[in-house]
C-alpha atoms as a PDB file:
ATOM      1  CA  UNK A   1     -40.199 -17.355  -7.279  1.00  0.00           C
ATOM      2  CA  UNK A   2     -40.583 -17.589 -11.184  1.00  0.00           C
ATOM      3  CA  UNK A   3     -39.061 -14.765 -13.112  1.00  0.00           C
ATOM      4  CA  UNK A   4     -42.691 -13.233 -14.287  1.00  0.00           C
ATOM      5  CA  UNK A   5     -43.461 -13.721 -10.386  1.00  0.00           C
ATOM      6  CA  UNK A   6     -40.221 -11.720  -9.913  1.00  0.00           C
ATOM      7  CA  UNK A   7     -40.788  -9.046 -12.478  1.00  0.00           C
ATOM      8  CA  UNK A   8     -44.517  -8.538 -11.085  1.00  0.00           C
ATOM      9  CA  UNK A   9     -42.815  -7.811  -7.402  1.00  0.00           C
ATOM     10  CA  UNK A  10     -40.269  -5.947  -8.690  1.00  0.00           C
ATOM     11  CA  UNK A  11     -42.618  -3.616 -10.586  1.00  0.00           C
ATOM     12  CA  UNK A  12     -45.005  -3.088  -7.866  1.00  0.00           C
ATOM     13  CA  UNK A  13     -42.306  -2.014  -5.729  1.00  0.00           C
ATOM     14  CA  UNK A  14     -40.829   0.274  -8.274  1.00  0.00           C
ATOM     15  CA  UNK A  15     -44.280   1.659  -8.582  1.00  0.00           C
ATOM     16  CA  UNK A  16     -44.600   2.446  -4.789  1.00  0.00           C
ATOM     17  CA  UNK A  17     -41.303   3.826  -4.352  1.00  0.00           C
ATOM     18  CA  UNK A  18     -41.607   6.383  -7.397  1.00  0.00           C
ATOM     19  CA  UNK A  19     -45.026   7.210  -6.293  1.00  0.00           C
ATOM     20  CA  UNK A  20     -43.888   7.425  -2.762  1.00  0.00           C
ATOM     21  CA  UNK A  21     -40.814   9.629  -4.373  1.00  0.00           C
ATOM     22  CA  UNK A  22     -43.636  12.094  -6.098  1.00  0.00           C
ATOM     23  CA  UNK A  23     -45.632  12.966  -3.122  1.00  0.00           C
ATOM     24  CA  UNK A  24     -42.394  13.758  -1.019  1.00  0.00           C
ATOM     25  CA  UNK A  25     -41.328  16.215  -3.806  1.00  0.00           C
ATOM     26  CA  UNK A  26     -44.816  17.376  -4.300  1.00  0.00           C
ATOM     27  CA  UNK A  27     -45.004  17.902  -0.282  1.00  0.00           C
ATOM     28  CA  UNK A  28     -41.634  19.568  -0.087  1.00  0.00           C
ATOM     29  CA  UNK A  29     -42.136  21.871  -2.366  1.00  0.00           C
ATOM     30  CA  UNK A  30     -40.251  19.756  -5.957  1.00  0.00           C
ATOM     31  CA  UNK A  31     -37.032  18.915  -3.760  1.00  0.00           C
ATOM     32  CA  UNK A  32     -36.350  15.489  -1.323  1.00  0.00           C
ATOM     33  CA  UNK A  33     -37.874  12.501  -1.783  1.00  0.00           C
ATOM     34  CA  UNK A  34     -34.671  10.441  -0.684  1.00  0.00           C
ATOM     35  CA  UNK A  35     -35.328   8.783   2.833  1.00  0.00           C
ATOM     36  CA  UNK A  36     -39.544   8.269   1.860  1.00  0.00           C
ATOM     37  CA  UNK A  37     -39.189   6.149  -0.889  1.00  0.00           C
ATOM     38  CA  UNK A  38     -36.489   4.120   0.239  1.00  0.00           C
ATOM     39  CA  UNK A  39     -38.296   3.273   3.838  1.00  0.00           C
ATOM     40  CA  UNK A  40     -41.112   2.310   1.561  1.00  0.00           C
ATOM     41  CA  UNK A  41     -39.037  -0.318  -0.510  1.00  0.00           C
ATOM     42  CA  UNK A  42     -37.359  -1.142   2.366  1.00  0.00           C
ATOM     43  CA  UNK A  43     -40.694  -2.038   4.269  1.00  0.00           C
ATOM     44  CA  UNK A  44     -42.292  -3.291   1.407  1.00  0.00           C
ATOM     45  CA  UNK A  45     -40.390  -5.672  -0.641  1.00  0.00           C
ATOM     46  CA  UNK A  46     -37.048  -6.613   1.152  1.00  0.00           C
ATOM     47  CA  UNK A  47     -36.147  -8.903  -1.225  1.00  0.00           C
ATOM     48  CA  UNK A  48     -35.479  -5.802  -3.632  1.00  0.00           C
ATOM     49  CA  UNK A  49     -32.177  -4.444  -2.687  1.00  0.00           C
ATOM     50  CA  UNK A  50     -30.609  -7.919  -3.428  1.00  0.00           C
ATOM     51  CA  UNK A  51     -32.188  -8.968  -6.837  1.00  0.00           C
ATOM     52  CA  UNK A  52     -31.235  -5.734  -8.365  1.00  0.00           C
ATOM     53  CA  UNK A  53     -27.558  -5.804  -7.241  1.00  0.00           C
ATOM     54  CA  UNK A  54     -27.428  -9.500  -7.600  1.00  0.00           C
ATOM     55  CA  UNK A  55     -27.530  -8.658 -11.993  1.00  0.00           C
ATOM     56  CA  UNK A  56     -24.354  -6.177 -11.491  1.00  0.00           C
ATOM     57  CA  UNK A  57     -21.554  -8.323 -13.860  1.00  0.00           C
ATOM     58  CA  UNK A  58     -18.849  -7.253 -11.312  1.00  0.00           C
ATOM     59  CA  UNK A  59     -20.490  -6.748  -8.006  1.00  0.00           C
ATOM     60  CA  UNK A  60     -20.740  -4.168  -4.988  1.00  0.00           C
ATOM     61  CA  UNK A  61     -18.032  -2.523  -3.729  1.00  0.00           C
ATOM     62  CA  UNK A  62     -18.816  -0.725  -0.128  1.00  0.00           C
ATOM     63  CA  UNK A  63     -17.158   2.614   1.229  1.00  0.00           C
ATOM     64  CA  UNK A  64     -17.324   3.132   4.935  1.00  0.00           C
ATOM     65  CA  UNK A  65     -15.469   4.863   8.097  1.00  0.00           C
ATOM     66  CA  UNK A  66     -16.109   7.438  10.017  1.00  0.00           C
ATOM     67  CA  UNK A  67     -14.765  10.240   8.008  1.00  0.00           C
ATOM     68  CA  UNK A  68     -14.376  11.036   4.200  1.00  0.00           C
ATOM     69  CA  UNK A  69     -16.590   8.288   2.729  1.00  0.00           C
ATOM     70  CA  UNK A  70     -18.630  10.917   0.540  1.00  0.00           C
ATOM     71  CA  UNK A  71     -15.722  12.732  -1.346  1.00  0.00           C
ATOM     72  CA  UNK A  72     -13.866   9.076  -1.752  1.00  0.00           C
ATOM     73  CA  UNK A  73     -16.787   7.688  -3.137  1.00  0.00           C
ATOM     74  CA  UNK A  74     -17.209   9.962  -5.752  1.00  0.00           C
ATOM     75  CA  UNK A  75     -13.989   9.653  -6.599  1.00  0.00           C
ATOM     76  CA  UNK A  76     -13.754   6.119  -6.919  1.00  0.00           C
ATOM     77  CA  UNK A  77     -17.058   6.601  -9.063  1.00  0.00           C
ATOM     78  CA  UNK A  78     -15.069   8.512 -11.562  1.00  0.00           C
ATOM     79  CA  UNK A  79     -11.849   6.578 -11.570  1.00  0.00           C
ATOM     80  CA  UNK A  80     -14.083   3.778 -12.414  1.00  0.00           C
ATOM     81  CA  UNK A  81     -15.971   5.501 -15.007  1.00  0.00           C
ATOM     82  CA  UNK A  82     -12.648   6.777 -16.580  1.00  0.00           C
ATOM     83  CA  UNK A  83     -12.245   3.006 -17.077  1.00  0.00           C
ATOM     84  CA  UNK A  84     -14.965   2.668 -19.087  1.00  0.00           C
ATOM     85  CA  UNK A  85     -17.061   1.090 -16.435  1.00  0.00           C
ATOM     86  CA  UNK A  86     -20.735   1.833 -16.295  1.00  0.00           C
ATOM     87  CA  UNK A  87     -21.013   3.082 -12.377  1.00  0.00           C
ATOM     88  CA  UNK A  88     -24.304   2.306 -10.324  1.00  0.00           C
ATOM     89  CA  UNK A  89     -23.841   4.620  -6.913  1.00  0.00           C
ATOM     90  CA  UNK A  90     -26.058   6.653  -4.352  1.00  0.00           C
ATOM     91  CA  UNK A  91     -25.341  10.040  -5.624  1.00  0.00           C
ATOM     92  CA  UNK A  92     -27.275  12.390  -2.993  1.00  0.00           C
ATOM     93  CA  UNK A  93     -24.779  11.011  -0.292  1.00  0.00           C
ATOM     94  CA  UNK A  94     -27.651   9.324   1.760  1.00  0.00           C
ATOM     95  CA  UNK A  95     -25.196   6.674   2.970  1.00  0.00           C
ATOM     96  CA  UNK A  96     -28.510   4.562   5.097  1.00  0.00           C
ATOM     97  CA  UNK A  97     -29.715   1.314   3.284  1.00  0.00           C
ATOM     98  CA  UNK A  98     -32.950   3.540   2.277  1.00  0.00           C
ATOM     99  CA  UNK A  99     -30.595   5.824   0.602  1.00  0.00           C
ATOM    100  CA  UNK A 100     -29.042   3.520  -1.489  1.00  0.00           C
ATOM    101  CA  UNK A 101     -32.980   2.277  -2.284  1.00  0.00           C
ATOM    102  CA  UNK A 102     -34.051   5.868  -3.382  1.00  0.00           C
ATOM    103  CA  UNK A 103     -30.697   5.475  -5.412  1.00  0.00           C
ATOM    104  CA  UNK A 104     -31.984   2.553  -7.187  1.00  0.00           C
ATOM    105  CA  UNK A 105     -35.564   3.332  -8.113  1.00  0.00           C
ATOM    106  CA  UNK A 106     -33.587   6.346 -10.296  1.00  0.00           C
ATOM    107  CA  UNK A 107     -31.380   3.934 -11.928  1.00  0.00           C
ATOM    108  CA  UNK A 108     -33.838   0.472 -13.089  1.00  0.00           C
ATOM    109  CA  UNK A 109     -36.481   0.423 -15.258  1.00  0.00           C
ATOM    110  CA  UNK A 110     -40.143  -0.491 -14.652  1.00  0.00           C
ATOM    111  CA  UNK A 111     -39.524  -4.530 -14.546  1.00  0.00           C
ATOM    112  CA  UNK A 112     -36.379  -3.539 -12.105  1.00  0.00           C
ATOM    113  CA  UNK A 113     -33.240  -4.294 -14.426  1.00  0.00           C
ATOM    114  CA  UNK A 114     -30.312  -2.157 -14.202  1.00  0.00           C
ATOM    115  CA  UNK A 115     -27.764  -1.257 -16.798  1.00  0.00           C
ATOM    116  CA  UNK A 116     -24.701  -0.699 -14.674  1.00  0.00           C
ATOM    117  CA  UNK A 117     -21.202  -3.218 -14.296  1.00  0.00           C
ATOM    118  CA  UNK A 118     -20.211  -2.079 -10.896  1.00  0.00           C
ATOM    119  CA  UNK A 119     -22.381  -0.190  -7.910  1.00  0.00           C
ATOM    120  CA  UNK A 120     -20.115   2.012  -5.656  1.00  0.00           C
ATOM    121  CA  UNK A 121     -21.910   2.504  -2.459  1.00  0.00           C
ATOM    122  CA  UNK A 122     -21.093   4.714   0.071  1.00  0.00           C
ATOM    123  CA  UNK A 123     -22.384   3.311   3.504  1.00  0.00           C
ATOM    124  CA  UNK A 124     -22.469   4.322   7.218  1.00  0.00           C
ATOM    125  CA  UNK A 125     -20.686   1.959   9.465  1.00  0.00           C
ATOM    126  CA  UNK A 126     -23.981   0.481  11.051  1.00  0.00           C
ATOM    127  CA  UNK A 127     -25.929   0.351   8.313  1.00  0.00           C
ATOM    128  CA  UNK A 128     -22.873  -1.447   6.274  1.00  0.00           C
ATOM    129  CA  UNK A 129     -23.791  -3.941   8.567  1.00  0.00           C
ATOM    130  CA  UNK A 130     -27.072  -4.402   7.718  1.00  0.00           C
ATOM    131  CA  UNK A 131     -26.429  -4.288   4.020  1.00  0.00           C
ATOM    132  CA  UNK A 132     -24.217  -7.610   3.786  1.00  0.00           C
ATOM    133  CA  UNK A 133     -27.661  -9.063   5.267  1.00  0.00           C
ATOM    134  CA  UNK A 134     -28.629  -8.899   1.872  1.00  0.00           C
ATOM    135  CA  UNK A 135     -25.322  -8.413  -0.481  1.00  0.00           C
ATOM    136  CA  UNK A 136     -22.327  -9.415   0.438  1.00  0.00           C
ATOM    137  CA  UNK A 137     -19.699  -6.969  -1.369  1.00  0.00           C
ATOM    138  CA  UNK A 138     -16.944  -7.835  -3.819  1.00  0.00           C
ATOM    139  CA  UNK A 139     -15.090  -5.020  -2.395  1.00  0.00           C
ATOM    140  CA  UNK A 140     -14.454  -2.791   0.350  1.00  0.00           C
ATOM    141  CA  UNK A 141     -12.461   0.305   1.171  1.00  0.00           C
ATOM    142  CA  UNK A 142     -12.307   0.721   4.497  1.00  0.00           C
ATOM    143  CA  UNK A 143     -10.673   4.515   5.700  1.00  0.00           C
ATOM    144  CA  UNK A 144     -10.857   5.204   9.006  1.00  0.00           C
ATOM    145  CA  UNK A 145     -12.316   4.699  12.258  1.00  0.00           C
ATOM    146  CA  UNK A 146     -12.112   8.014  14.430  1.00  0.00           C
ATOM    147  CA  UNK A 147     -14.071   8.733  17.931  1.00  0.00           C
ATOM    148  CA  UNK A 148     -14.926  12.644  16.382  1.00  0.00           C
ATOM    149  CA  UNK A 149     -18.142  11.337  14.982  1.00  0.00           C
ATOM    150  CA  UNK A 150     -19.020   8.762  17.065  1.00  0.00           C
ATOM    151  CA  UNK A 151     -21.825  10.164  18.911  1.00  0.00           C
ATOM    152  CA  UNK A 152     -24.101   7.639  17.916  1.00  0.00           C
ATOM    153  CA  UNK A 153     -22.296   4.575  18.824  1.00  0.00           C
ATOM    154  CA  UNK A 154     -19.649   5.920  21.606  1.00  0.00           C
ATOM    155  CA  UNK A 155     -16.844   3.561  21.112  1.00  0.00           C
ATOM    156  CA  UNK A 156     -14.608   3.249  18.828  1.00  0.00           C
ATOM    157  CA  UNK A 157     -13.513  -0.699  19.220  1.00  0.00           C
ATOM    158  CA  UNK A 158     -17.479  -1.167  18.557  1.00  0.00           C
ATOM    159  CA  UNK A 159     -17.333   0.863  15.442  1.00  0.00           C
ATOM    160  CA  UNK A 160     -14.478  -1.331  14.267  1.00  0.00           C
ATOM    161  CA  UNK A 161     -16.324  -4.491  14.806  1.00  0.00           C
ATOM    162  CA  UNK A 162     -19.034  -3.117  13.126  1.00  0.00           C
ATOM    163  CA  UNK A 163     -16.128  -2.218  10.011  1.00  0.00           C
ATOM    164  CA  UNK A 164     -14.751  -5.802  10.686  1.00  0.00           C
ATOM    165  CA  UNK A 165     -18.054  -7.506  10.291  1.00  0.00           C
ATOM    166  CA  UNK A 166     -18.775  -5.802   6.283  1.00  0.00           C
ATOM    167  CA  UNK A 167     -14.694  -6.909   5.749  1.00  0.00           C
ATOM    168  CA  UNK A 168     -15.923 -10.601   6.664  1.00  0.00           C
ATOM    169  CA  UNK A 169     -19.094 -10.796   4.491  1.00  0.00           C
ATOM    170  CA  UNK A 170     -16.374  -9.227   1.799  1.00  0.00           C
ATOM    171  CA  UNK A 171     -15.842 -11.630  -1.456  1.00  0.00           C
ATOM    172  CA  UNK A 172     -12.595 -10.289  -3.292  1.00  0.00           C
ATOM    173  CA  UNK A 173     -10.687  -7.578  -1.799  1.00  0.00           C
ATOM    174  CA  UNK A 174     -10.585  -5.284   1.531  1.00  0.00           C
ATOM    175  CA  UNK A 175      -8.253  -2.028   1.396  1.00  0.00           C
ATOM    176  CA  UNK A 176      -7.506  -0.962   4.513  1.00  0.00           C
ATOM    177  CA  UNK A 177      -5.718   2.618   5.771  1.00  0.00           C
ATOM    178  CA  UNK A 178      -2.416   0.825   6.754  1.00  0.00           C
ATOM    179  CA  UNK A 179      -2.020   3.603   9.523  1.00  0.00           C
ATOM    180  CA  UNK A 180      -5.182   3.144  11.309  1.00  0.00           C
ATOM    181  CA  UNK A 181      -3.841   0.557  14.438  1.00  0.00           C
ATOM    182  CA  UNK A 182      -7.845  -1.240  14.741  1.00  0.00           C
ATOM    183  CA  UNK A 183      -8.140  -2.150  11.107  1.00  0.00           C
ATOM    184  CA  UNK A 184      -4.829  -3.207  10.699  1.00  0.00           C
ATOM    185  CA  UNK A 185      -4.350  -5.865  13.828  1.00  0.00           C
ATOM    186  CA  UNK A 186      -4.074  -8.817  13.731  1.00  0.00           C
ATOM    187  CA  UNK A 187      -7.450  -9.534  15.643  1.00  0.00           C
ATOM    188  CA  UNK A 188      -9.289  -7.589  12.209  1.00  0.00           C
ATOM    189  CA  UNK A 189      -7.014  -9.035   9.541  1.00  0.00           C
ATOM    190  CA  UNK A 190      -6.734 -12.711  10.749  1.00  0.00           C
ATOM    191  CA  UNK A 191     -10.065 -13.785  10.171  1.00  0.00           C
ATOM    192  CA  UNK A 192     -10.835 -12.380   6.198  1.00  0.00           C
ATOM    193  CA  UNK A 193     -11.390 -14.652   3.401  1.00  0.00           C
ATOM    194  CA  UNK A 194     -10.750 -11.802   1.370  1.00  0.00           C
ATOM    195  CA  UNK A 195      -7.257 -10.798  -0.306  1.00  0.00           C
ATOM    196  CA  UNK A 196      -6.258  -7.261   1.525  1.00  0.00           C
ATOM    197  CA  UNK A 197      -4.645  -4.914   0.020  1.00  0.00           C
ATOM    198  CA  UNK A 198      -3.892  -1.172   1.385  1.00  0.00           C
ATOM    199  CA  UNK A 199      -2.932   2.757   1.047  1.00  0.00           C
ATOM    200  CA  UNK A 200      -1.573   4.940   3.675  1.00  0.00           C
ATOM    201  CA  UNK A 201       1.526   7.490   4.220  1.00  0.00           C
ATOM    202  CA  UNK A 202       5.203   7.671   3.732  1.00  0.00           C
ATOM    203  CA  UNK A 203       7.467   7.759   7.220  1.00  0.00           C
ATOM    204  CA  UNK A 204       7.923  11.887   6.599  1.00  0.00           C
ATOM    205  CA  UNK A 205       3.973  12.890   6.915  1.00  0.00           C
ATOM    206  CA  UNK A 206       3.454  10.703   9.980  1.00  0.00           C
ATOM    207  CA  UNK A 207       3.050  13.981  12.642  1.00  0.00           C
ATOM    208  CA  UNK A 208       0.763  14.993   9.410  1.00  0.00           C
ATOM    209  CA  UNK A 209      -1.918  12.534   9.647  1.00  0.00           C
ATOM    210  CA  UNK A 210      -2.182  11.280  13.210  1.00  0.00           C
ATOM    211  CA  UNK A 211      -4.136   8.401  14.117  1.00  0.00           C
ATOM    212  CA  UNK A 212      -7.433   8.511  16.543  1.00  0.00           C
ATOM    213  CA  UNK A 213      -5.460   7.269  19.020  1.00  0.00           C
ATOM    214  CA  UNK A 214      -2.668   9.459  18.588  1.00  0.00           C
ATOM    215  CA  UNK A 215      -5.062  12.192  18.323  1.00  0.00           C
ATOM    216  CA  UNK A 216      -7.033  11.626  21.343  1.00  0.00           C
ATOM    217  CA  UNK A 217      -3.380  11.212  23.543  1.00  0.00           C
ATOM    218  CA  UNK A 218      -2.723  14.414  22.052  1.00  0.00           C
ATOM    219  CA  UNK A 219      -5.875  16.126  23.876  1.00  0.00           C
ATOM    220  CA  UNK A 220      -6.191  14.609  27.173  1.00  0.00           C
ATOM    221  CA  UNK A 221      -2.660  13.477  27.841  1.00  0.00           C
ATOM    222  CA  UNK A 222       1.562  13.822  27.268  1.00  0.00           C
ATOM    223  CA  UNK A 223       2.369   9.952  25.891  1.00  0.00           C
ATOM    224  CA  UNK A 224       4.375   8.344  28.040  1.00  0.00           C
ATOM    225  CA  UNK A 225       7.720   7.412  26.721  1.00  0.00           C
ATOM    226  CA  UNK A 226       8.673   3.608  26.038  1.00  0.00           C
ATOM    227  CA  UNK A 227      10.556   1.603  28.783  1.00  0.00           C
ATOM    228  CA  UNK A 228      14.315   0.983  27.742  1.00  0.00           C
ATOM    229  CA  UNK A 229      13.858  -1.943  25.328  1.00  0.00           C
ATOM    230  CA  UNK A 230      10.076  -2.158  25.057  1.00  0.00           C
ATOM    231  CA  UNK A 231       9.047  -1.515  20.932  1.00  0.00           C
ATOM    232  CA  UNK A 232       7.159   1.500  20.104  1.00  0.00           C
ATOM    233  CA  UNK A 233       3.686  -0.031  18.485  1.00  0.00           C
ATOM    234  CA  UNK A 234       3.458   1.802  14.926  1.00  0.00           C
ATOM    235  CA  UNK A 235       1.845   0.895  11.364  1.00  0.00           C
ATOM    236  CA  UNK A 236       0.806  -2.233  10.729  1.00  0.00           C
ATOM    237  CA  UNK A 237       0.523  -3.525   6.807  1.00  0.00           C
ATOM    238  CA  UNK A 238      -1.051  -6.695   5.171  1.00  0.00           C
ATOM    239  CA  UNK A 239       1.003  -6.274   2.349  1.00  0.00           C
ATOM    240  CA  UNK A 240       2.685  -3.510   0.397  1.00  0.00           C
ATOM    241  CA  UNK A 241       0.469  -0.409  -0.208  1.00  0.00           C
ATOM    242  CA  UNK A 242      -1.064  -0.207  -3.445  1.00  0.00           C
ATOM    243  CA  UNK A 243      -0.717   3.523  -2.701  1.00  0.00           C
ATOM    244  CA  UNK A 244       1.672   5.453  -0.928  1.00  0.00           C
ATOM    245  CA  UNK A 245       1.216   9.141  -0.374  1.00  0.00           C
ATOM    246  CA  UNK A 246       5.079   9.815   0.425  1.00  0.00           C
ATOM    247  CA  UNK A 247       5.381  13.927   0.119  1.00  0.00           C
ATOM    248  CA  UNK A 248       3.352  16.971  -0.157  1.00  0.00           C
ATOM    249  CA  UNK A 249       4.236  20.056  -1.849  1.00  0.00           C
ATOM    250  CA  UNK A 250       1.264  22.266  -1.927  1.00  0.00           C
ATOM    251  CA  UNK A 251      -1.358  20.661  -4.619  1.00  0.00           C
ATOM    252  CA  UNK A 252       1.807  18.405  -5.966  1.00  0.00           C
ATOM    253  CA  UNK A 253       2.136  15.266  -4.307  1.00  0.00           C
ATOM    254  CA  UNK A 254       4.625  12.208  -4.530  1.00  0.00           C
ATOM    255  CA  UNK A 255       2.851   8.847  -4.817  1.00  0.00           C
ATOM    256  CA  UNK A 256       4.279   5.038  -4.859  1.00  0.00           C
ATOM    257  CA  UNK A 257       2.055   3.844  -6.946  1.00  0.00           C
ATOM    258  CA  UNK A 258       2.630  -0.298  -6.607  1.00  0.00           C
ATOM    259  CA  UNK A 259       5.843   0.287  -5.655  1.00  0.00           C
ATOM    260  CA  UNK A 260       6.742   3.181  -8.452  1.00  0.00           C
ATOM    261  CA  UNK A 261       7.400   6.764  -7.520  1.00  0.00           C
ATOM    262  CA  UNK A 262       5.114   8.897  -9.138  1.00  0.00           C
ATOM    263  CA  UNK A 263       4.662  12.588  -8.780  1.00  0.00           C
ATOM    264  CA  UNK A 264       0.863  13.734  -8.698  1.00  0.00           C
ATOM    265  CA  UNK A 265      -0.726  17.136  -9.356  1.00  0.00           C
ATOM    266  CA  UNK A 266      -3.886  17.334  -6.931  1.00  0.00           C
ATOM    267  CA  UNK A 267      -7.137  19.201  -8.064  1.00  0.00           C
ATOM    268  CA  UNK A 268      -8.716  18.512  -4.675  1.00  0.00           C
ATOM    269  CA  UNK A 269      -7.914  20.904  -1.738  1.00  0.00           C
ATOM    270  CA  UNK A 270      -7.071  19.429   2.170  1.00  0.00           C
ATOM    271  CA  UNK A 271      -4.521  17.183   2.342  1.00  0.00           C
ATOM    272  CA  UNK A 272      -7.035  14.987   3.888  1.00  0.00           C
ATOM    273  CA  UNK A 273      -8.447  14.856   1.025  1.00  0.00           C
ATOM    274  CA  UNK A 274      -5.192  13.818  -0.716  1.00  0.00           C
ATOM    275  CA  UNK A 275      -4.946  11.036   1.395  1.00  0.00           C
ATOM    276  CA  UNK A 276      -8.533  10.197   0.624  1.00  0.00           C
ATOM    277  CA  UNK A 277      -7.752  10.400  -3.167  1.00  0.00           C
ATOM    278  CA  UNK A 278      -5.077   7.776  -2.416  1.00  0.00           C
ATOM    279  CA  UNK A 279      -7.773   5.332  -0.915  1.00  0.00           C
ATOM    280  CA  UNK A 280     -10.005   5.623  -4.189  1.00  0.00           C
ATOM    281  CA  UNK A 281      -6.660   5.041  -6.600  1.00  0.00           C
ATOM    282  CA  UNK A 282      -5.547   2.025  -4.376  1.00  0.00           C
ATOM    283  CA  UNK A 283      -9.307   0.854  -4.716  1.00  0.00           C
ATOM    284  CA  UNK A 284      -9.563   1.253  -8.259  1.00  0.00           C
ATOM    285  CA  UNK A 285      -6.761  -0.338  -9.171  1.00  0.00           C
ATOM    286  CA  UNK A 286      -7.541  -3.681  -7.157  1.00  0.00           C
ATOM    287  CA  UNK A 287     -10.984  -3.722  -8.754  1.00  0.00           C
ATOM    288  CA  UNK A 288      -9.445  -2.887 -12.715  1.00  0.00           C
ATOM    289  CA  UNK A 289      -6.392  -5.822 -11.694  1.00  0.00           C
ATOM    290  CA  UNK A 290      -3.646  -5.427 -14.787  1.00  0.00           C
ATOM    291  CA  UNK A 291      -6.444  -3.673 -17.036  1.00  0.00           C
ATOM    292  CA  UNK A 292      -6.111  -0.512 -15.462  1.00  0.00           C
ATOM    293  CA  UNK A 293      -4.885   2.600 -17.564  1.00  0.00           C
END
C-alpha cells in the first residue's frame, strides 16, 4: 500500500471512529464513547492498530495480570513522563484491544500520525493475546496471575499461558513478579528471546504478600509439611531484582534498588499497591537503561 493509499485508509477510519465516538456521547447523554468507536476501527480497518504503533521511536510496552494493572500503568506512565518521554497510553482503563483503539483516535491526527516516543498499554490477559497479533511489544511487565478474578477463564495455568504467550511475542525485556511460582518456572522462562528482568519482596514480608497458591492452600486446606529431606519449593528469580521491596514502615518503605538500599516515602496507600509501585520502578528503569534519573 503506497503512503497516500495509507493516509486515505487511515483517515477514513479516523473519520468513522470519531463520528462513531460523537453519536455514543450524543446517545449517552455527552459521556462514553469508549467500547463504540473502537469495535468500529477494529471491524473496519484492522490494519490500524499496527501502523499507528508501528511510528512509536521506542515501541509498546504491555501491562497485564490479573490484578493491579490499572494503578501500575499509570504509574509507569508518569515515571516515564518524569523522564521526559512523551507517553501514548489508554487512559479510561478500557484494557480490551477496542479500548486501546478509542485511546488512539484521541491521540493522532486526521492522516493518523502520532506524536508520542513510547505507548504504555494496559491490557487484559486474553486480549494481550490478541494484541501481539498485530504488535509485538518491546516490553512487558508481567504482575501476577491470581484465580480471584478468573471467572472468565477458570484456570489459572491457562491464564499463564495466555501471560506466557505476550512474554514470547516480547522484543526487549519481560519483568516478571519473582514471587509468583507460574511466571517464574522454568517451563515460562526457558523459552523467551527476551532479556528478563524482575521485582518482588525481601525474605521478611513473605507471610505479607502470599502467592495464589499459597493463598488458595490457605482457604481450603492446612499445607502439608515437607518429608525429612525433600526442599521446600519457594521464589524463583531470572536474575537479580531490579527492585526489591525489603521493609514496610507505614507509608516509608525500604527498597534495593539494583542492588542499593534505598529508603522510600510512599504517596500511594495499600501495601499492594507498594508492591505494585515496585513493578512500575523496575519497569522504568529497564526501558530508560543507564539514562534514568
Amino acid at each position: 500500500m503506497t503512503n497516500l493509499a495509507t493516509t486515505l485508509r487511515s483517515s477514513a477510519t479516523i473519520a468513522l471512529g470519531r463520528g462513531a465516538r460523537l453519536a455514543a456521547r450524543l446517545r449517552g447523554g455527552g459521556s462514553g464513547g469508549t467500547a463504540l468507536p473502537g469495535l468500529v476501527v477494529e471491524r473496519t480497518d484492522p490494519g490500524f492498530l499496527g501502523r499507528v504503533l508501528a511510528q512509536l521511536p521506542r515501541g509498546v510496552v504491555v501491562v497485564s495480570g490479573t490484578n493491579g494493572k490499572t494503578t501500575t500503568t499509570k504509574m509507569v506512565v508518569q515515571l516515564l513522563q518524569s523522564q521526559g518521554l512523551k507517553v501514548l497510553t489508554n487512559r479510561t482503563g478500557s484494557n480490551f484491544i477496542r479500548g486501546v483503539l478509542a485511546s488512539l483516535l484521541t491521540e493522532v491526527d486526521w492522516r493518523g500520525r502520532v506524536d508520542a516516543d513510547i505507548a504504555v498499554l494496559e491490557l487484559d490477559e486474553a486480549h494481550a493475546v490478541r494484541f501481539i497479533q498485530h504488535v509485538r511489544p518491546q516490553a512487558t511487565l508481567l504482575l501476577n496471575v491470581m484465580r480471584d478474578q478468573l471467572d472468565r477463564f477458570g484456570e489459572v495455568d491457562y491464564t499463564a499461558s495466555l501471560l506466557h504467550q505476550v512474554a514470547q511475542a516480547t522484543t526487549g525485556v519481560v519483568v516478571i513478579n519473582q514471587d509468583d511460582p507460574r511466571l517464574v518456572s522454568p517451563d515460562f522462562l526457558d523459552t523467551l528471546s527476551a532479556h528478563t528482568a524482575s521485582f518482588g519482596i525481601g525474605p521478611a514480608l513473605r507471610s505479607v504478600f502470599l502467592s495464589d497458591d499459597e493463598l488458595h492452600a490457605a482457604r481450603t486446606s492446612q499445607p502439608t509439611a515437607a518429608r525429612p529431606g525433600e526442599a521446600v519449593p519457594g521464589p524463583m528469580s531470572p536474575s537479580r531484582p531490579t527492585v526489591l521491596l525489603e521493609e514496610l514502615h507505614g507509608q516509608e518503605v525500604t527498597l534495593q534498588v539494583r542492588g542499593v538500599r534505598r529508603r522510600v516515602s510512599m504517596t500511594i496507600p495499600g501495601v499492594h499497591n507498594q508492591l505494585n509501585a515496585c513493578a512500575a520502578l523496575a519497569l522504568a528503569l529497564e526501558i530508560l537503561g543507564p539514562k534514568a534519573d
